[in-house]
N, C-alpha and C. Protein backbone atom coordinates (compact mmCIF):
# COMPACT_ATOMS: atom_id res chain seq x y z
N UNK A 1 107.01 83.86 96.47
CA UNK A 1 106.31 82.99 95.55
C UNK A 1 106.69 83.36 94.12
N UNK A 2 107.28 82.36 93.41
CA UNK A 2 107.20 82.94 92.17
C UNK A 2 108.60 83.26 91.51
N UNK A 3 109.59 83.08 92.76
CA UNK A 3 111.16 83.35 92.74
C UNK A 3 111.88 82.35 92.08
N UNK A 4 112.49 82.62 91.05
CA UNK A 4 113.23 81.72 90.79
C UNK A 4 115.06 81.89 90.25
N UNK A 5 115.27 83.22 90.97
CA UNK A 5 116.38 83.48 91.70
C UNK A 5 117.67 82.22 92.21
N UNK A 6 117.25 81.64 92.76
CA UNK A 6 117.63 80.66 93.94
C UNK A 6 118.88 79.44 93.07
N UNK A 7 119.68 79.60 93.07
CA UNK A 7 120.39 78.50 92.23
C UNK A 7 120.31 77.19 92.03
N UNK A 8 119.41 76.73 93.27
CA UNK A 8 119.08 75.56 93.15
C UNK A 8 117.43 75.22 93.16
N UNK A 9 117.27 76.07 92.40
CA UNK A 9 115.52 76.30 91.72
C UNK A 9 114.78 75.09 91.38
N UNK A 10 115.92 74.54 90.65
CA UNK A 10 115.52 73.28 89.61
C UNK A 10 114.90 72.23 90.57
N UNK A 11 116.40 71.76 91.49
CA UNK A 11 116.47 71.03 92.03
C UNK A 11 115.60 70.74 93.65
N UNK A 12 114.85 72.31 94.04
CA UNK A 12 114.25 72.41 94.52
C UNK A 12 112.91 72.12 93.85
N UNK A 13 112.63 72.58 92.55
CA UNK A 13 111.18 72.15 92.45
C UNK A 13 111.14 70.80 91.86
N UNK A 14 112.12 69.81 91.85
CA UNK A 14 111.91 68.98 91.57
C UNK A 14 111.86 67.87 92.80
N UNK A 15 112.50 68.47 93.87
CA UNK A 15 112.15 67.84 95.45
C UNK A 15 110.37 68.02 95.52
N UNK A 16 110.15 69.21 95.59
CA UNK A 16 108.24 69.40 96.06
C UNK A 16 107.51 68.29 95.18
N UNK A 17 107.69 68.21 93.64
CA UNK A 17 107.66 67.04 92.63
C UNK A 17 107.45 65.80 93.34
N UNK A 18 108.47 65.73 94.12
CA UNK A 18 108.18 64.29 94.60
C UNK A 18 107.67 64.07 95.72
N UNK A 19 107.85 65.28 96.61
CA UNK A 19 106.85 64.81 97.86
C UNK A 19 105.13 65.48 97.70
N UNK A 20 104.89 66.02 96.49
CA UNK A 20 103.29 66.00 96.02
C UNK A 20 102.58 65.11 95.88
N UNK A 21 103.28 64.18 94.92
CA UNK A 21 102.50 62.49 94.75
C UNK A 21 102.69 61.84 96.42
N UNK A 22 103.16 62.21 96.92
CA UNK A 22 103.17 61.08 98.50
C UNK A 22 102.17 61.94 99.55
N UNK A 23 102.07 63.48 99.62
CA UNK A 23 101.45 63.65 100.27
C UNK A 23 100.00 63.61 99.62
N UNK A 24 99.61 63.47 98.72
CA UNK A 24 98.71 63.35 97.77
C UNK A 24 97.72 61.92 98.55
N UNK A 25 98.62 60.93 98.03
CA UNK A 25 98.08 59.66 98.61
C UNK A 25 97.78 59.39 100.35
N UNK A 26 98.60 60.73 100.90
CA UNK A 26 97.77 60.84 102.28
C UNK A 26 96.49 61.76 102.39
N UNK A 27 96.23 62.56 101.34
CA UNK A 27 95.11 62.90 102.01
C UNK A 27 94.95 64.37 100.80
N UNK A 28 95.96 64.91 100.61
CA UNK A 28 96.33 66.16 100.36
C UNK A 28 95.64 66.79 98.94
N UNK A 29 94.70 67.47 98.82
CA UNK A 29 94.12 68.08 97.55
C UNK A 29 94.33 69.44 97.17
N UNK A 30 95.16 70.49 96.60
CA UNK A 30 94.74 71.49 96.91
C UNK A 30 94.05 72.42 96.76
N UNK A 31 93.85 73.48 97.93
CA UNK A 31 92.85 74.10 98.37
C UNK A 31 92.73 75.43 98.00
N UNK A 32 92.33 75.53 96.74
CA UNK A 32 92.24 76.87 95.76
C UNK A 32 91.30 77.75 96.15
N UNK A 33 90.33 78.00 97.64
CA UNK A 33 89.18 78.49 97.66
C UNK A 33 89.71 79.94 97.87
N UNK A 34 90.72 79.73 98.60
CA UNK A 34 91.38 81.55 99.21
C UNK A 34 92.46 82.26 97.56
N UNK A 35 92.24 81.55 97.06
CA UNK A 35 93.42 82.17 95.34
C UNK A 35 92.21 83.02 95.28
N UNK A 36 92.58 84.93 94.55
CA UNK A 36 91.83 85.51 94.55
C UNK A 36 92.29 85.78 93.04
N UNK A 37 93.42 84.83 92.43
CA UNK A 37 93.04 85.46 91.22
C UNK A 37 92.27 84.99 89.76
N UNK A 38 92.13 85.77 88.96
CA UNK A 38 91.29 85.23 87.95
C UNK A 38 92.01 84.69 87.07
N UNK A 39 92.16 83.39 87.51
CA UNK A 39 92.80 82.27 86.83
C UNK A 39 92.33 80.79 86.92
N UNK A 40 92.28 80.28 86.02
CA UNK A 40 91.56 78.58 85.96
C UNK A 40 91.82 78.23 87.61
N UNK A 41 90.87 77.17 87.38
CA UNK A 41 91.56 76.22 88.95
C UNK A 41 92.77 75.32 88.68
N UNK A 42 92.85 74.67 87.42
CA UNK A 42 94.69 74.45 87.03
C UNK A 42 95.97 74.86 87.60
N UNK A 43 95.41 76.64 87.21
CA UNK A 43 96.78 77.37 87.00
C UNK A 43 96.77 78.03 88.50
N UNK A 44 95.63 77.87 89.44
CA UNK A 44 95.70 78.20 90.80
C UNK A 44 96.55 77.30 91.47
N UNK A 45 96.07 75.84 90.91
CA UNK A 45 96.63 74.81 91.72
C UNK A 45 98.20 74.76 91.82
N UNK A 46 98.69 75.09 90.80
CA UNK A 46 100.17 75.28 90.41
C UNK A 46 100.45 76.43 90.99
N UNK A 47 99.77 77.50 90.79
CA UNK A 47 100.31 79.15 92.02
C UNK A 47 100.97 78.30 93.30
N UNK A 48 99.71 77.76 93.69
CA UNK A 48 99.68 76.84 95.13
C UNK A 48 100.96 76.31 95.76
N UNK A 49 101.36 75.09 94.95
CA UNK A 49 102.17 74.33 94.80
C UNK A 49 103.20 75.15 94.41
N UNK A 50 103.62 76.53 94.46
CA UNK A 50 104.77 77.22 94.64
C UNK A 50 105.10 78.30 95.45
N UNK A 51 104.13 78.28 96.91
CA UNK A 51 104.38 79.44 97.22
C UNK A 51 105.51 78.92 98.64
N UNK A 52 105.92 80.10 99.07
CA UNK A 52 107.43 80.16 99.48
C UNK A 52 107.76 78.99 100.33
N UNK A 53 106.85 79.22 101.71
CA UNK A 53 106.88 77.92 102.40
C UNK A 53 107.09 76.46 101.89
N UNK A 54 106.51 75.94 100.92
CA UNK A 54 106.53 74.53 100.53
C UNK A 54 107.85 74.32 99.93
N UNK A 55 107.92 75.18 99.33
CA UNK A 55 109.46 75.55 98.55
C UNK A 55 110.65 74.95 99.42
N UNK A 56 110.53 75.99 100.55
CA UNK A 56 111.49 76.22 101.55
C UNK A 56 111.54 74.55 102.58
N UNK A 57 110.05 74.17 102.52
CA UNK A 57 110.06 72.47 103.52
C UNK A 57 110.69 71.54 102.06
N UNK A 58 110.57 71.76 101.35
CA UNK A 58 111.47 70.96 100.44
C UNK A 58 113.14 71.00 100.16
N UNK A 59 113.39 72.26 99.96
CA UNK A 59 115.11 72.79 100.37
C UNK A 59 115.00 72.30 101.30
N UNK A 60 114.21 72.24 102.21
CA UNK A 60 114.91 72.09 104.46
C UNK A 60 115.38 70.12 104.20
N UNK A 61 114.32 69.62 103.31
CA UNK A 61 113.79 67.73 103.20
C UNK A 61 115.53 66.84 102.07
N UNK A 62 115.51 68.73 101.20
CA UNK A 62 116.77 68.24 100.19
C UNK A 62 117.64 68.47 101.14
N UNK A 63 118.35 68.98 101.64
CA UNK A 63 119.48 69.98 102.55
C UNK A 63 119.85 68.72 103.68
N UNK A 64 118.91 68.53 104.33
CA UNK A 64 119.15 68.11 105.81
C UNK A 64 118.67 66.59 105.91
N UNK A 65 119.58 65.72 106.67
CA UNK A 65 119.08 64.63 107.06
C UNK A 65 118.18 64.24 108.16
N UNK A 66 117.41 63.11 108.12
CA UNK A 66 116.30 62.78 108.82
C UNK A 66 117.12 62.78 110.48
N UNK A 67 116.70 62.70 111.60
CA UNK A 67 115.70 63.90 112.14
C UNK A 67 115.63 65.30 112.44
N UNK A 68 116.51 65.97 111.90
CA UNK A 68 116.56 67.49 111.54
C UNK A 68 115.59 68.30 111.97
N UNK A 69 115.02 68.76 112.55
CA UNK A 69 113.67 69.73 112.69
C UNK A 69 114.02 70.93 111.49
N UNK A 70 113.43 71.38 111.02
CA UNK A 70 112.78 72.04 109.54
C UNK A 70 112.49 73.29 110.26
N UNK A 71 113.07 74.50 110.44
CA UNK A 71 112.27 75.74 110.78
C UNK A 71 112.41 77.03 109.84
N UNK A 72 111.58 77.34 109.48
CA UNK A 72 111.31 78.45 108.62
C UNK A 72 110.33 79.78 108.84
N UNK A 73 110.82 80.91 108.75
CA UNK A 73 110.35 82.25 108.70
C UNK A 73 109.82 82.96 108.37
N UNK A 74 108.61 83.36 108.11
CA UNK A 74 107.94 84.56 107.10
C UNK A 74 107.44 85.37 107.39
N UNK A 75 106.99 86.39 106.88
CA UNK A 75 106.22 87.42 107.24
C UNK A 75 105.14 87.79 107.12
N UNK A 76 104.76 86.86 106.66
CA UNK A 76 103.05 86.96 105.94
C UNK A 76 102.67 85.29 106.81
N UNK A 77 101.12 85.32 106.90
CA UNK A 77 100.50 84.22 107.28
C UNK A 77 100.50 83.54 106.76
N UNK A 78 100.35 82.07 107.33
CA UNK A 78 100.53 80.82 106.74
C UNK A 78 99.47 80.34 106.18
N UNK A 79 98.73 80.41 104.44
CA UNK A 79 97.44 79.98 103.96
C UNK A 79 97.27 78.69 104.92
N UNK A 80 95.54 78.29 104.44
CA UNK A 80 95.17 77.37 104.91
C UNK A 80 95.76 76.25 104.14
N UNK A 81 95.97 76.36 102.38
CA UNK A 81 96.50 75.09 102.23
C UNK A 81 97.85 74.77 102.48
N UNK A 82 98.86 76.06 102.53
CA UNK A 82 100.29 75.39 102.73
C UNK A 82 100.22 75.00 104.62
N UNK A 83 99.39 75.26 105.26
CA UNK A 83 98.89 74.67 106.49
C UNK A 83 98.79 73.07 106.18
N UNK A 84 97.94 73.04 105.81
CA UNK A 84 97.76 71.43 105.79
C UNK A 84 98.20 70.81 104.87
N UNK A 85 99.24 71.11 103.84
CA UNK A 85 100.19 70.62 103.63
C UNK A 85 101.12 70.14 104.16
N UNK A 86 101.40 71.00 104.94
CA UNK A 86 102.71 70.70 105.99
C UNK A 86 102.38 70.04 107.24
N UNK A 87 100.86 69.78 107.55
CA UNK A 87 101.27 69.04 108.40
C UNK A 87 101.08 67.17 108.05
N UNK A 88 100.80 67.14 106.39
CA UNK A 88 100.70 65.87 105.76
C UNK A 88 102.33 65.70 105.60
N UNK A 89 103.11 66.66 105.24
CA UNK A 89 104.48 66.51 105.07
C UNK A 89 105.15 65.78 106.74
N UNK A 90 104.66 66.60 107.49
CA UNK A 90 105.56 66.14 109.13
C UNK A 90 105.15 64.89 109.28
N UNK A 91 103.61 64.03 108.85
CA UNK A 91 103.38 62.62 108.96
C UNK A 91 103.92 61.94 108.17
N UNK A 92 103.72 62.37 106.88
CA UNK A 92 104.22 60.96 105.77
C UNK A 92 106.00 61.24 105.71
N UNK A 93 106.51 62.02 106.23
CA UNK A 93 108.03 62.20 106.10
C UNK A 93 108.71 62.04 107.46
N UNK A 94 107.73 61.97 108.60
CA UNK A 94 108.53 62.14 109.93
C UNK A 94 109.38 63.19 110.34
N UNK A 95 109.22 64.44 109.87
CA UNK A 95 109.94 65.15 110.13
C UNK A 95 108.88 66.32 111.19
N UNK A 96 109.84 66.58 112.19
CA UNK A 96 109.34 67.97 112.44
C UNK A 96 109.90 69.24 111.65
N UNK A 97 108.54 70.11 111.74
CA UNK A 97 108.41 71.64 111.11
C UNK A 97 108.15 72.33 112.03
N UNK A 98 108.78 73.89 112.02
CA UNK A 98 108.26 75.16 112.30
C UNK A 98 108.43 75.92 111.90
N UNK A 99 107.39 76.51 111.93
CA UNK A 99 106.97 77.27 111.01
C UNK A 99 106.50 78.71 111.53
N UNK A 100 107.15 79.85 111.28
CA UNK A 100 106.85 81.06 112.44
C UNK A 100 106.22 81.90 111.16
N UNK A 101 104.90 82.28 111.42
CA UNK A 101 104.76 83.42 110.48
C UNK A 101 103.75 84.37 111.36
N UNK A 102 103.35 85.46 110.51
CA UNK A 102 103.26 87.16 111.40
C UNK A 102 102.83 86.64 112.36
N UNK A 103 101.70 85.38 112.65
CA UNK A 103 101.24 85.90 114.24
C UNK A 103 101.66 85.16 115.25
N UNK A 104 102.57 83.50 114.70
CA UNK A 104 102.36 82.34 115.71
C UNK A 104 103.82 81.45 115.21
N UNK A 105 104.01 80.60 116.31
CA UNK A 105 105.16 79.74 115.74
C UNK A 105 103.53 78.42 115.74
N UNK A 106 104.15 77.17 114.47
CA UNK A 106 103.35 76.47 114.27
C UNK A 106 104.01 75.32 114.41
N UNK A 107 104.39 74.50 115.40
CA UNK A 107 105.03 73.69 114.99
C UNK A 107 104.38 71.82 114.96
N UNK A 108 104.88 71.55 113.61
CA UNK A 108 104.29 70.60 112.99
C UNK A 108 104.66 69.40 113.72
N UNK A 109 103.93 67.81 114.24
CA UNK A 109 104.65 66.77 114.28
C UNK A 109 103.65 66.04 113.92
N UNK A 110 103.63 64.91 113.81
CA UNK A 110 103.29 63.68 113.52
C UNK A 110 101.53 63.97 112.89
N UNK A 111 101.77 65.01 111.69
CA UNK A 111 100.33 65.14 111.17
C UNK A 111 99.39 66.20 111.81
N UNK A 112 99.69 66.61 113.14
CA UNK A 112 99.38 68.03 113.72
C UNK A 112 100.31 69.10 113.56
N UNK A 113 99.51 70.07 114.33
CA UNK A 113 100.04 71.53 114.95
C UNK A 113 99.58 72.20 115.89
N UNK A 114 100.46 72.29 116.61
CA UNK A 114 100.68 73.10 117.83
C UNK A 114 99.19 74.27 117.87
N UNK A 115 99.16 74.52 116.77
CA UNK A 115 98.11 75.61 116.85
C UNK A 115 96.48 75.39 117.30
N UNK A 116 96.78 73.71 116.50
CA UNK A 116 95.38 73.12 116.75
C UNK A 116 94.58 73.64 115.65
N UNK A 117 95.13 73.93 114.24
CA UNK A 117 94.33 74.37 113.04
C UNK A 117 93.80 75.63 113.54
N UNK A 118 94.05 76.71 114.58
CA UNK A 118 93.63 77.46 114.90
C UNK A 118 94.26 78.67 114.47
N UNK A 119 94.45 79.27 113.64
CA UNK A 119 95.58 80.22 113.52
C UNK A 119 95.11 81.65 112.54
């Protein structure tokens, strides 16, 4: 989170840019309750909206053509909001996701997950 290393930084945060306003109009608010730090709800919302995962389903959305399955790796758990982010992303984009982090593979389709929000 927070990397901006990546050479195609720009062009990556300007992909998430555009699929925010679309998953937005499906449903999508985000969900600042788990941010532990002492910072506005603004500047949480924006933490939010950059942490690795969303990043990475946006590189997978720039990178790859439709129907591609999207799978990505981490090592840390998957928050609750980049959770239900992604699974507004697998409906309003048609794409499948998976998503493996420390405890579970999650894999996203048509607005669910495999997990059953259980995770």
């Amino acid at each position: 989170m927070g990397e901006k290393s990546h050479l195609e930084i720009e062009m990556i945060e300007r992909t998430w840019d555009e699929i925010l306003p679309k998953i937005r109009l499906a449903g999508y608010a985000g969900n600042t309750s788990d941010a532990f730090f002492d910072i506005d709800e603004e500047e949480k919302e924006s933490v939010l909206h950059r942490h690795s995962e969303k990043l990475a389903i946006a590189y997978g959305i720039m990178r790859t053509k439709d129907p591609t399955v999207i799978r990505i790796v981490k090592n840390l758990r998957v928050c609750e909001d980049c959770h239900h982010a992604t699974k507004l992303i697998s409906k309003v984009f048609g794409r499948e996701l998976i998503v493996r982090d420390r405890n579970r593979f999650h894999h996203f389709r048509e607005g669910s997950c495999s997990c059953m929000d259980y995770w």
